[in-house]
N, C-alpha and C. Protein backbone atom coordinates (compact mmCIF):
# COMPACT_ATOMS: atom_id res chain seq x y z
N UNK A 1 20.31 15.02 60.53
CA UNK A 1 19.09 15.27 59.81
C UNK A 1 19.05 14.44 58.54
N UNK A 2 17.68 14.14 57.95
CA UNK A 2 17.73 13.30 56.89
C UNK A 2 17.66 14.00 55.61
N UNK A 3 17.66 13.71 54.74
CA UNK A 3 17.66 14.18 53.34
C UNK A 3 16.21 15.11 52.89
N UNK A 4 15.07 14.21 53.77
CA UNK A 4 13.75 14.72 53.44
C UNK A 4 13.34 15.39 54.30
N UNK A 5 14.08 15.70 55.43
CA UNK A 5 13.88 16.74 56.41
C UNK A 5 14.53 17.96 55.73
N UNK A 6 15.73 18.01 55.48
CA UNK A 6 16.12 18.68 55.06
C UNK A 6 15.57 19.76 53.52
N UNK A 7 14.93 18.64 52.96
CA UNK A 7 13.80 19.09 51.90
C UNK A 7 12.88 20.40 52.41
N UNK A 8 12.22 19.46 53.77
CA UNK A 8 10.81 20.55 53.79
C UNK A 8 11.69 21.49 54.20
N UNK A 9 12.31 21.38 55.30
CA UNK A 9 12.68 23.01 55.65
C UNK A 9 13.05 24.19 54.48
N UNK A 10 13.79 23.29 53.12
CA UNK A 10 14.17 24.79 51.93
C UNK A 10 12.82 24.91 51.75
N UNK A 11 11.57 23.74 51.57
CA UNK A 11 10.82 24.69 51.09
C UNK A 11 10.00 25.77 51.85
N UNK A 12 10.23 25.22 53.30
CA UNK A 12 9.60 26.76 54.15
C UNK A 12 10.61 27.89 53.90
N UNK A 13 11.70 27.84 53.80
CA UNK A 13 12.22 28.81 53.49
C UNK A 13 11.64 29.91 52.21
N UNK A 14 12.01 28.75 51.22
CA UNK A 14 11.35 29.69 49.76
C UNK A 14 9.90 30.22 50.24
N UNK A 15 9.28 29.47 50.39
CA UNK A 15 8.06 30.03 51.08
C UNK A 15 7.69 31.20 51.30
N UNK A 16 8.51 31.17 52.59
CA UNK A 16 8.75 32.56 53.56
C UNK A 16 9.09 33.55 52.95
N UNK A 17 10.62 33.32 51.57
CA UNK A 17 11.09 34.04 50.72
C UNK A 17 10.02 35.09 49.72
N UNK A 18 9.11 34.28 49.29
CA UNK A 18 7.89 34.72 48.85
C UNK A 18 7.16 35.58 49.31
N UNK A 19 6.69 35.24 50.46
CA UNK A 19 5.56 35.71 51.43
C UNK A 19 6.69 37.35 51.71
N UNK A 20 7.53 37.46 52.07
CA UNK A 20 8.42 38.81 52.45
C UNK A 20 8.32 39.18 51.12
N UNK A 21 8.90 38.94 50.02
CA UNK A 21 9.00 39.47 48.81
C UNK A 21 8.00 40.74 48.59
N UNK A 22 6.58 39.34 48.73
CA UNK A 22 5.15 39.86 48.01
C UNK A 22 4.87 41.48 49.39
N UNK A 23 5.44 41.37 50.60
CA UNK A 23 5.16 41.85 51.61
C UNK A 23 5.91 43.32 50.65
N UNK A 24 6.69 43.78 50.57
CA UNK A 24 7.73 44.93 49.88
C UNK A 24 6.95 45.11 48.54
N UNK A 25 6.51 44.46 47.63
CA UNK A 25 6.08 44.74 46.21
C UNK A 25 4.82 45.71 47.02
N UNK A 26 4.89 46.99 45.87
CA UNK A 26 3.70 47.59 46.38
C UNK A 26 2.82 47.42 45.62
N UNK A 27 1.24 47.91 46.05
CA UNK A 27 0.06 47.49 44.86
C UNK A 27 0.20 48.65 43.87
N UNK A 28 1.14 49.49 43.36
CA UNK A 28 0.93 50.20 42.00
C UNK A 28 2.21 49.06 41.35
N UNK A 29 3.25 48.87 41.96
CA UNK A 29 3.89 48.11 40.82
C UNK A 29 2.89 46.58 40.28
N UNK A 30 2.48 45.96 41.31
CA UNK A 30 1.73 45.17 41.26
C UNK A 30 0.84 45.09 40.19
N UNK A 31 0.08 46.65 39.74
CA UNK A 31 -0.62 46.96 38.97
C UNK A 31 -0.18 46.92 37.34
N UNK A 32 0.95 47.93 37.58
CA UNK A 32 1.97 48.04 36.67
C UNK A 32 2.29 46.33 35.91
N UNK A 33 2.78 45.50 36.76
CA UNK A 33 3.16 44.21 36.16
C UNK A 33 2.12 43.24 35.76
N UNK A 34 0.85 43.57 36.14
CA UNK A 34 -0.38 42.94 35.56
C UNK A 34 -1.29 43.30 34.15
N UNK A 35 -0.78 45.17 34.10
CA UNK A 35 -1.21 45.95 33.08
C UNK A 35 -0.06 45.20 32.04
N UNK A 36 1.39 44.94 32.30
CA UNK A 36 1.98 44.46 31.35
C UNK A 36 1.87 43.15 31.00
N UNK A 37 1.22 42.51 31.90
CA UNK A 37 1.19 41.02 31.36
C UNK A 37 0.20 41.13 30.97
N UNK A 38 -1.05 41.78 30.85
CA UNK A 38 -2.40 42.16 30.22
C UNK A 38 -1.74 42.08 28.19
N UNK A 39 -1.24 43.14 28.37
CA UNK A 39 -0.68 43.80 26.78
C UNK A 39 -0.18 42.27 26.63
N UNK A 40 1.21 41.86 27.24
CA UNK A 40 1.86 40.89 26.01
C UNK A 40 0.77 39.82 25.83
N UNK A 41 -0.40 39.51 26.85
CA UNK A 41 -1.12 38.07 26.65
C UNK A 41 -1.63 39.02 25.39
N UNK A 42 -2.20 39.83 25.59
CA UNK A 42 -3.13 40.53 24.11
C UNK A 42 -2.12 40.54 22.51
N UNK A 43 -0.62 40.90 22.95
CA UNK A 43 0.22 40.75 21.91
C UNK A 43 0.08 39.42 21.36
N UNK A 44 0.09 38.44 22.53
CA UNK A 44 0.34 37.14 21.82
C UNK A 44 -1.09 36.34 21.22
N UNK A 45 -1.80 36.58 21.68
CA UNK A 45 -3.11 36.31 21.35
C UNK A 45 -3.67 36.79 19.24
N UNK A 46 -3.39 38.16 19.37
CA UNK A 46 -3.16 38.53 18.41
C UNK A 46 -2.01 38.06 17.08
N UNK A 47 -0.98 37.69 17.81
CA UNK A 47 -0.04 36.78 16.35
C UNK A 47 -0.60 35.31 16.45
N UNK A 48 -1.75 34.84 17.17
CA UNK A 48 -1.76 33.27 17.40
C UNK A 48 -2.64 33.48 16.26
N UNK A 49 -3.93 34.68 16.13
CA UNK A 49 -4.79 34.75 15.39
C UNK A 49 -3.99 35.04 14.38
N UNK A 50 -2.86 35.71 13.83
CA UNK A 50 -2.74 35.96 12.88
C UNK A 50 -2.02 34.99 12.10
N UNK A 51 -1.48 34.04 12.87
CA UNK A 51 -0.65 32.52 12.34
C UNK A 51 -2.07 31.57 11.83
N UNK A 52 -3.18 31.53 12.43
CA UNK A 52 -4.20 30.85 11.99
C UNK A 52 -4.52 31.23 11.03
N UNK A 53 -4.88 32.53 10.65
CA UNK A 53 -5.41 33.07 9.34
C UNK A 53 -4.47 32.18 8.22
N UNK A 54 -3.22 32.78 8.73
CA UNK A 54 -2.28 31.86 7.58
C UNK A 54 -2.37 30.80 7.09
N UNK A 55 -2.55 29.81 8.08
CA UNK A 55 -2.21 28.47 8.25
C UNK A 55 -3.60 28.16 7.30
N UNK A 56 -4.93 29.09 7.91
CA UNK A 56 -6.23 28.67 6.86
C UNK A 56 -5.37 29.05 5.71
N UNK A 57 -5.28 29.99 5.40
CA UNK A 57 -4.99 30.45 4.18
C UNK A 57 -3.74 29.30 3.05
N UNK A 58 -2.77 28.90 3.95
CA UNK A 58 -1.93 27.97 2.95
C UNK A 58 -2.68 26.51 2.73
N UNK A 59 -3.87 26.48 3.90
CA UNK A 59 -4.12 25.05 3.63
C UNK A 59 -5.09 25.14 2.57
N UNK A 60 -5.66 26.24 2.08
CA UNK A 60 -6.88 26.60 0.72
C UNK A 60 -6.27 26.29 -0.37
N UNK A 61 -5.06 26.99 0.28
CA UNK A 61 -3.83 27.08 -1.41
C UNK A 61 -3.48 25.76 -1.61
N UNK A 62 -3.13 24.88 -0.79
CA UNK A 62 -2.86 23.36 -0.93
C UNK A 62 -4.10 22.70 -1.88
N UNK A 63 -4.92 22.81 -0.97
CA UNK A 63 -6.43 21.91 -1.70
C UNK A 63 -6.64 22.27 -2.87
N UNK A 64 -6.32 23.65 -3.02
CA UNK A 64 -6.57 24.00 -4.28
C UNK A 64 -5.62 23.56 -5.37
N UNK A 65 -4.26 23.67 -5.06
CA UNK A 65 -3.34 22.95 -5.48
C UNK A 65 -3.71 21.71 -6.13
N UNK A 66 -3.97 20.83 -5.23
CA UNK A 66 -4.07 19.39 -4.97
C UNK A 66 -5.40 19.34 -6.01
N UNK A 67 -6.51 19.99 -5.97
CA UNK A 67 -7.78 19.98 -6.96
C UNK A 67 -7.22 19.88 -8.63
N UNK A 68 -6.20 21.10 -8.52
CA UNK A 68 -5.66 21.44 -10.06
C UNK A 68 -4.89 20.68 -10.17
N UNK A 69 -3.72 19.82 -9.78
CA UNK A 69 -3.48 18.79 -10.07
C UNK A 69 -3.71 17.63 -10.72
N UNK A 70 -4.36 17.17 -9.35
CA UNK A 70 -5.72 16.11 -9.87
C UNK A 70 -6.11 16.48 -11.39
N UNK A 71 -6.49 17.32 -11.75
CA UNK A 71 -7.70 17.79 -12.72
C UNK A 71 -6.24 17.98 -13.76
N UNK A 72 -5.04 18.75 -13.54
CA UNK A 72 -4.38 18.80 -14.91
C UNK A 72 -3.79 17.14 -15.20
N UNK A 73 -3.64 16.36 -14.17
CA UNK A 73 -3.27 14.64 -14.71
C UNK A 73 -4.18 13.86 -15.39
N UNK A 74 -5.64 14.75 -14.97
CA UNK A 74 -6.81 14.22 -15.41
C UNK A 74 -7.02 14.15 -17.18
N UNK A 75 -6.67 16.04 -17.17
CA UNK A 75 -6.86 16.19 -18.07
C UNK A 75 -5.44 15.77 -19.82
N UNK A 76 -4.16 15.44 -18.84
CA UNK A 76 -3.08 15.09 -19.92
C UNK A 76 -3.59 13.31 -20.45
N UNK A 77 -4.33 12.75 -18.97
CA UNK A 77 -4.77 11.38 -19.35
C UNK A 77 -5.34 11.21 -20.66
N UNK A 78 -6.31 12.18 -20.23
CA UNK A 78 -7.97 12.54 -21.12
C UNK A 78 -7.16 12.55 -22.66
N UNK A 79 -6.28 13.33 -23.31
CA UNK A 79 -5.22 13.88 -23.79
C UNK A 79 -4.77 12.58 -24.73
N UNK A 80 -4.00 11.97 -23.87
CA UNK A 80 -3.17 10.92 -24.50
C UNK A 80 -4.36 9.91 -25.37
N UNK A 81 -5.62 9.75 -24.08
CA UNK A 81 -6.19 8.49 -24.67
C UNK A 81 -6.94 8.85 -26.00
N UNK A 82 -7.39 10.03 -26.24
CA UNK A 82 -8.31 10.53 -27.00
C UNK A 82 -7.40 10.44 -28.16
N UNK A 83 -5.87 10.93 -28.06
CA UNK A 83 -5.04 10.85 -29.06
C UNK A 83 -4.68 9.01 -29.71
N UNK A 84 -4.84 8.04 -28.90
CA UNK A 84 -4.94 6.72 -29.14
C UNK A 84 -5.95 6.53 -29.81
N UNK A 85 -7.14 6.97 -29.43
CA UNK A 85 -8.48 6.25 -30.26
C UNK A 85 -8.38 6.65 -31.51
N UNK A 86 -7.83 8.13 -31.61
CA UNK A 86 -8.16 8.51 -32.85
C UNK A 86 -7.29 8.04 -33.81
N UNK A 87 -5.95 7.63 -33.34
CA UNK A 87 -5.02 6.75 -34.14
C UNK A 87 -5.44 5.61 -34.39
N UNK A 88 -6.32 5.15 -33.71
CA UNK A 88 -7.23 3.89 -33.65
C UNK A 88 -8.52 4.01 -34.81
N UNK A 89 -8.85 4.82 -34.69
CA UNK A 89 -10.08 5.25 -35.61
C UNK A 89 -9.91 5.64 -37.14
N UNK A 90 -8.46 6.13 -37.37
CA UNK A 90 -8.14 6.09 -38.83
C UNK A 90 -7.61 4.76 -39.18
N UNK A 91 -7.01 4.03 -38.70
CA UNK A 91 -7.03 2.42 -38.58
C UNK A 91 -8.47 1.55 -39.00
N UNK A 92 -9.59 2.33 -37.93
CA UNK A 92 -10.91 1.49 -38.37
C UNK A 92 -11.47 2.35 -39.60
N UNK A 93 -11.59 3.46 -39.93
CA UNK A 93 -11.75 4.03 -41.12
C UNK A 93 -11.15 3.12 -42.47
N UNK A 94 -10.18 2.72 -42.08
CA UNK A 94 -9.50 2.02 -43.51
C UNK A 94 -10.27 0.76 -43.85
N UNK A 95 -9.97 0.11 -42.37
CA UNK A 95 -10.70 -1.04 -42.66
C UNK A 95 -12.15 -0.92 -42.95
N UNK A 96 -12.42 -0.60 -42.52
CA UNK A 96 -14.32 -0.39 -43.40
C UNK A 96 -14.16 0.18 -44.87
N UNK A 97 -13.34 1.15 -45.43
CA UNK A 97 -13.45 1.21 -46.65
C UNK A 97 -12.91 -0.22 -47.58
N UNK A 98 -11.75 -1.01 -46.81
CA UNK A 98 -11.23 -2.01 -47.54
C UNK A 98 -12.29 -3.14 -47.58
N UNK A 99 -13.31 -3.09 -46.73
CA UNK A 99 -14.24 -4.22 -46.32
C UNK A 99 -15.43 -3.61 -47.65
N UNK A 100 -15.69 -2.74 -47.44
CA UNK A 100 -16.64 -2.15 -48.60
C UNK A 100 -15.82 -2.34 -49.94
N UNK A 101 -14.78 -1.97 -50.41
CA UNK A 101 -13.95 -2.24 -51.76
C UNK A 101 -14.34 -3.86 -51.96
N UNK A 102 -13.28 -4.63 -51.03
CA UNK A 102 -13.72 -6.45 -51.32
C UNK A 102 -15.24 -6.60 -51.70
N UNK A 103 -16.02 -6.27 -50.88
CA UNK A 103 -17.36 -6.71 -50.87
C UNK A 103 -18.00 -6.13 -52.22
N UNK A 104 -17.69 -4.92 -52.73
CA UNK A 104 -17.57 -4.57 -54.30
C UNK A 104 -17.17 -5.31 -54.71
N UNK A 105 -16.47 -6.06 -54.72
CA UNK A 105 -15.42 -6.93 -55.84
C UNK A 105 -15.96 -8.28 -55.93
N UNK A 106 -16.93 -8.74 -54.56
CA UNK A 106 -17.46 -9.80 -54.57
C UNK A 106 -17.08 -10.88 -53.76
N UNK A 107 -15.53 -10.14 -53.29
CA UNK A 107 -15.15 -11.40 -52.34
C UNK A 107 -15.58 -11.25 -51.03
N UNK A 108 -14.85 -12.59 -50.51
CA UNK A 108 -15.41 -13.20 -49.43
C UNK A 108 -14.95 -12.34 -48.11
N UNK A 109 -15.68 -11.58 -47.53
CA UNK A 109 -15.04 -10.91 -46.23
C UNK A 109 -15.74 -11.35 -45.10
N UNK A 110 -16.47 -12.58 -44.78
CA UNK A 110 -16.87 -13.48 -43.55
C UNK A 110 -15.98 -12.55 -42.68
N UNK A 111 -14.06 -13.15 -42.61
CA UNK A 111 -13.46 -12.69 -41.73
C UNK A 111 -13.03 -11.36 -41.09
N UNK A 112 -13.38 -10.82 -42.44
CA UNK A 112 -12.87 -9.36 -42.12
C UNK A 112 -13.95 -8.60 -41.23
N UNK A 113 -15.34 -9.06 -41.41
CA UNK A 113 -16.49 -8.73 -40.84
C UNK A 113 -16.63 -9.04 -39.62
N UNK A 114 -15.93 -10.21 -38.55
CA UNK A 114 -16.11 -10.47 -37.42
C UNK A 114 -14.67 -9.44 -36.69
N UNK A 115 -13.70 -9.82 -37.42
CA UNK A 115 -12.33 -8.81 -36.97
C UNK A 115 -12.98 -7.11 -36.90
N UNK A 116 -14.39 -6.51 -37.70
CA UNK A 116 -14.72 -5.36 -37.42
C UNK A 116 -15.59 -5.17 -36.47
N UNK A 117 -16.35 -6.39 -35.81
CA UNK A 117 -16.82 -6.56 -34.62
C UNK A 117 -16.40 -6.23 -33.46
N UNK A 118 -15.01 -7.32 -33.69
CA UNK A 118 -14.12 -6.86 -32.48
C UNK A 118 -13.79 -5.94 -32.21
N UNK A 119 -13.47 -5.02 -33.52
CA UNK A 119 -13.32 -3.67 -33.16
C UNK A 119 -14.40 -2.74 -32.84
N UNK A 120 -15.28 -3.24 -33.24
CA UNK A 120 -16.71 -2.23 -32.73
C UNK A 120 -16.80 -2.74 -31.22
N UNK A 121 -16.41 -3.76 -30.75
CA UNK A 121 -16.62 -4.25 -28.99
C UNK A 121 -15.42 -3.20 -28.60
N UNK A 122 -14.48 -3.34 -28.94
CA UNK A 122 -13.13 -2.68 -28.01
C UNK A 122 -13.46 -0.99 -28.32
N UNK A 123 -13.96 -0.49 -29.20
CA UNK A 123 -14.79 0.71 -29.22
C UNK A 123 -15.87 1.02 -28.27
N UNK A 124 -16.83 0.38 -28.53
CA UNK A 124 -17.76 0.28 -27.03
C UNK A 124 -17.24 0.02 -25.55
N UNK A 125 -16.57 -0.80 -25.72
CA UNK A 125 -15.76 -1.10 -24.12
C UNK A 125 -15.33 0.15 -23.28
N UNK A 126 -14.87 0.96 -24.16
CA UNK A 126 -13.79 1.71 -24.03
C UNK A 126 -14.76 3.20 -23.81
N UNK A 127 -16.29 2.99 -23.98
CA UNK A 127 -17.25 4.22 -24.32
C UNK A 127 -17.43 4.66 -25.47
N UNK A 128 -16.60 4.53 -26.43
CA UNK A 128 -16.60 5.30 -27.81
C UNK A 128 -17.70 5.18 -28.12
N UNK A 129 -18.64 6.19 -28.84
CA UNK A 129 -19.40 6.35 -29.18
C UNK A 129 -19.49 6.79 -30.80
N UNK A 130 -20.80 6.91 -31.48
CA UNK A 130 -20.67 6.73 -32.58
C UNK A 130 -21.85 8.41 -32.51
N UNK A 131 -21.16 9.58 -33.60
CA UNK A 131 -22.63 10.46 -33.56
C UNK A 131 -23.11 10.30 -34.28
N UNK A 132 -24.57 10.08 -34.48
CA UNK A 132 -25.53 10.29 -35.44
C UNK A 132 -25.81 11.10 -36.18
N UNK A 133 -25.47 11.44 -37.38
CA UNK A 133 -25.40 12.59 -38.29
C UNK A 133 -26.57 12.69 -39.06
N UNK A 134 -26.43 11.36 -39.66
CA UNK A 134 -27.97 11.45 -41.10
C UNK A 134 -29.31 12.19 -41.02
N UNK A 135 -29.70 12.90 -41.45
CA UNK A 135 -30.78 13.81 -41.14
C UNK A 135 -31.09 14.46 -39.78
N UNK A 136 -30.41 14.46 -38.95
CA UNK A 136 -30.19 15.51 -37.63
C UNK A 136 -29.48 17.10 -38.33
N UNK A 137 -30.13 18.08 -37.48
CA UNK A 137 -29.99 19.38 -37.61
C UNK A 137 -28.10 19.60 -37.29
N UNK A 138 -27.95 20.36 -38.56
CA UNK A 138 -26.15 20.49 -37.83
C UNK A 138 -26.06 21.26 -36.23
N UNK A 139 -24.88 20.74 -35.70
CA UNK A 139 -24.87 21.17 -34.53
C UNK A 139 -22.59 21.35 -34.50
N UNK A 140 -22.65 22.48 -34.70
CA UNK A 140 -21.08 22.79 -34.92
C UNK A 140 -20.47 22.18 -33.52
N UNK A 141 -20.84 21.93 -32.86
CA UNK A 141 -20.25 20.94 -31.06
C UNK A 141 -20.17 19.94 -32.12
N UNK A 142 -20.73 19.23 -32.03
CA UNK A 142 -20.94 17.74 -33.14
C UNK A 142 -19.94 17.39 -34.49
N UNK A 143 -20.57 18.37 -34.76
CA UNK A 143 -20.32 18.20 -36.46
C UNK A 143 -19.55 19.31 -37.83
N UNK A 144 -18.95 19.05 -38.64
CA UNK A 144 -17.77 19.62 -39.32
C UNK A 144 -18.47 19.61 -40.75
N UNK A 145 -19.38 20.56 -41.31
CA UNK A 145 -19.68 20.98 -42.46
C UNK A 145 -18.88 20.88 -43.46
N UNK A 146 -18.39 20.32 -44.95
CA UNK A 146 -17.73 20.41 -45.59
C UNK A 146 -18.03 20.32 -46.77
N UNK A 147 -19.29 20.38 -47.54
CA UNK A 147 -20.18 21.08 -48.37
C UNK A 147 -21.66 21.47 -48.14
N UNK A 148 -21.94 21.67 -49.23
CA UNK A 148 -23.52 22.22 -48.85
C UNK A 148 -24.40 21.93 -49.86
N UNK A 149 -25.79 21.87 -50.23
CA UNK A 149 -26.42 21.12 -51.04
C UNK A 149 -28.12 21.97 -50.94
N UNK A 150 -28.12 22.01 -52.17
CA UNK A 150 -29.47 23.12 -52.27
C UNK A 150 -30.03 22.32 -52.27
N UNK A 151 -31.51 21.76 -51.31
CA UNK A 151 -32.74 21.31 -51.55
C UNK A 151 -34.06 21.79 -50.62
N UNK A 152 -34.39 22.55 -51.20
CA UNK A 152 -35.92 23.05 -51.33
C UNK A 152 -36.96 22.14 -50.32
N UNK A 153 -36.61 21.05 -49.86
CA UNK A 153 -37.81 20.18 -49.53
C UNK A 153 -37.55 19.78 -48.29
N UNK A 154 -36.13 20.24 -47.71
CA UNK A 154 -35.57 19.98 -46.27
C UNK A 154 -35.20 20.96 -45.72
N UNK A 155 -35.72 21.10 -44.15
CA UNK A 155 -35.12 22.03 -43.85
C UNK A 155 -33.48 22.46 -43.45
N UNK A 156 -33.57 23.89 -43.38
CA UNK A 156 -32.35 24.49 -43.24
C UNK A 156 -31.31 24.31 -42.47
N UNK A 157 -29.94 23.72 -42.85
CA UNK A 157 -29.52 23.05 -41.84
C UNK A 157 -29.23 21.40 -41.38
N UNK A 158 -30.49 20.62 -42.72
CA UNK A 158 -30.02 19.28 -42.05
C UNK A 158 -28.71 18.25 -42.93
N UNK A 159 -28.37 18.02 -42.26
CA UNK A 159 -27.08 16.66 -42.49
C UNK A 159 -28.10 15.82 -43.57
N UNK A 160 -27.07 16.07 -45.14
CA UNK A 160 -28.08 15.13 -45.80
C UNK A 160 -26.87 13.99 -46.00
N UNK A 161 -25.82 13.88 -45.72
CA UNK A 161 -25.00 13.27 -46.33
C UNK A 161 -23.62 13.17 -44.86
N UNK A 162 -23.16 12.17 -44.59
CA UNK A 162 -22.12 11.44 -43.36
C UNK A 162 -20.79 11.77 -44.19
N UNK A 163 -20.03 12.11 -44.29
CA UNK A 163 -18.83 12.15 -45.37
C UNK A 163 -17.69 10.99 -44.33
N UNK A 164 -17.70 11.93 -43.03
CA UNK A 164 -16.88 10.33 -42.04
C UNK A 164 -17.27 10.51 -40.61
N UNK A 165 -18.06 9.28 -40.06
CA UNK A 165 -18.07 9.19 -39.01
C UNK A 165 -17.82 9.86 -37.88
N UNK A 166 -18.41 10.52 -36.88
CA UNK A 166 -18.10 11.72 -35.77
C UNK A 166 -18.05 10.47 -34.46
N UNK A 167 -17.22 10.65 -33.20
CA UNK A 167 -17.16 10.08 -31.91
C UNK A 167 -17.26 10.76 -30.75
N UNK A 168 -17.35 10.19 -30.17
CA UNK A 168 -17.77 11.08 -28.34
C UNK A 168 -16.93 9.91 -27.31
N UNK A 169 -15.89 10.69 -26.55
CA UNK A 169 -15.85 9.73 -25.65
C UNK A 169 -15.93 10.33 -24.47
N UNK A 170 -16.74 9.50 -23.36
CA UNK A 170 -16.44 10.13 -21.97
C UNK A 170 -17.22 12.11 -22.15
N UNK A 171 -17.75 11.69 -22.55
CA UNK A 171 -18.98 13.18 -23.11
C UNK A 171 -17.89 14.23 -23.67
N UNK A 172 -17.16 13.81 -24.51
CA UNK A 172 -16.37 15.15 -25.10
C UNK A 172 -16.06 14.30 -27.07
N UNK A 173 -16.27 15.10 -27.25
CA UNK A 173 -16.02 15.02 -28.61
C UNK A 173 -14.97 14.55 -29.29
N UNK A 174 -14.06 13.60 -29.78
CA UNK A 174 -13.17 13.44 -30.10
C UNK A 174 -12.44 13.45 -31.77
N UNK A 175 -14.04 13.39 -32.55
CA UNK A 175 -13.52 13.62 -33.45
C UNK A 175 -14.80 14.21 -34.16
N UNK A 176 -15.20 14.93 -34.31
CA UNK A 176 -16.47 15.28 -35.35
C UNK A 176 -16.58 15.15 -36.54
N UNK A 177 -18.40 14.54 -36.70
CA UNK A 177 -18.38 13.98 -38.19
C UNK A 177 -18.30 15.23 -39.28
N UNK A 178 -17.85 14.55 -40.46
CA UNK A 178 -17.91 15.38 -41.61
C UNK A 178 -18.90 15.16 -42.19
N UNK A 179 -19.89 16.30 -42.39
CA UNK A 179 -20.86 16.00 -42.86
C UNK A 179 -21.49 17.53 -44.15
N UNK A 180 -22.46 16.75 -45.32
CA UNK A 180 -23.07 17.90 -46.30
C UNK A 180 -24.25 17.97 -45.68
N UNK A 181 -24.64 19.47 -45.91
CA UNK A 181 -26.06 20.09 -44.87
C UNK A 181 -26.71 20.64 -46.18
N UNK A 182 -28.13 20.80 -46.30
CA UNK A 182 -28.77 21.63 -46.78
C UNK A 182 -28.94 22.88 -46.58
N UNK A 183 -28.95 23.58 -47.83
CA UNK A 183 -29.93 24.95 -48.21
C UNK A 183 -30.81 25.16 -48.38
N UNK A 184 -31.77 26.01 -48.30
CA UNK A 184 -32.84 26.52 -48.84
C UNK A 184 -32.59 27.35 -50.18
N UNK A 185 -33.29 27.34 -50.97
CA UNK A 185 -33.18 28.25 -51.98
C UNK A 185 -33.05 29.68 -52.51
C-alpha cells in the first residue's frame, strides 16, 4: 500500500470514529454542552467589551496626556521667551533714556538712532508690541497705575501720563505700562 492510500483510509476511520461517537452522545447532554458553550461565548464576549472600554479609556488618558504636554512645553517656551524680551526691554529702556540725555546735551546721536531702529525691527519681528497708554481709559489687563492726578476736565480714569512703556507679545501681556490716571474732584 502507498503512503496516500494509507492516508484516506485513517481518515475514514476518524470519520467513522465520529459518526459512532455522535451516535452514543445523547440530545440532553448535547444540550447541556451547547447551554455551556452558550455561557462561556457570553463570558467571553463580556471581558472583550470590558477590555475595550479600557483600552477607550487609556487611549483618552494618552491624548489627553499628550494635549497637556504639548501645552505645558508650550507654555515653559512662552516662559523663557517672555523672560528674554523683558531682559531685552530694560536694555532698550536704557538706551532711549541715554539717547534722550545726549540729545539734551546736544550731541550727535545719528548712530545711536539707527542702532534703536534695529531694535525696534527685532522687536517687531519677534511680535512685540507696543501698548498705547496716552489718553486711553485705564484697563488693569494693560496697565499698572502708579499715581493719580486730580483734573476736573477729563474723565475718570484716563492715562494722562506713560511713566514706562507697556508690551504684548503673542496676545499676552508681558510687561504693563506704568502709567498716572485721573480723578475727578
Amino acid at each position: 500500500m502507498s503512503e496516500e492510500e494509507n492516508g484516506k483510509i485513517e481518515m475514514e476511520l476518524e470519520t467513522n470514529d465520529e459518526e459512532t461517537n455522535d451516535q452514543f452522545v445523547s440530545d440532553e447532554s448535547k444540550e447541556q454542552l451547547i447551554d455551556s458553550l452558550r455561557t462561556q461565548l457570553a463570558h467571553e464576549q463580556e471581558k472583550v467589551a470590558s477590555y475595550e472600554k479600557k483600552l477607550q479609556y487609556l487611549l483618552a488618558d494618552f491624548e489627553n496626556l499628550k494635549k497637556r504636554s504639548v501645552l505645558d512645553v508650550q507654555n515653559k517656551t512662552n516662559s523663557i521667551i517672555d523672560e528674554i524680551i523683558l531682559k531685552f526691554l530694560s536694555i532698550y529702556d536704557d538706551f532711549v533714556r541715554a539717547i534722550d540725555a545726549l540729545a539734551k546735551q546736544k550731541i550727535n546721536i545719528e548712530g545711536l538712532t539707527s542702532i534703536l531702529k534695529n531694535m525696534d525691527s527685532l522687536l517687531s519681528e519677534y511680535g512685540v508690541i507696543h501698548i498705547d497708554a496716552l489718553g486711553e481709559i485705564f484697563d488693569p489687563k494693560l496697565h499698572e497705575a502708579i499715581s493719580v492726578k486730580t483734573d476736573s476736565t477729563l474723565d475718570e480714569d484716563t492715562i494722562t501720563s506713560e511713566i514706562r512703556k507697556g508690551y504684548i507679545l503673542q496676545n499676552r501681556v508681558i510687561r504693563p505700562s506704568l502709567v498716572e490716571i485721573s480723578k475727578k474732584d
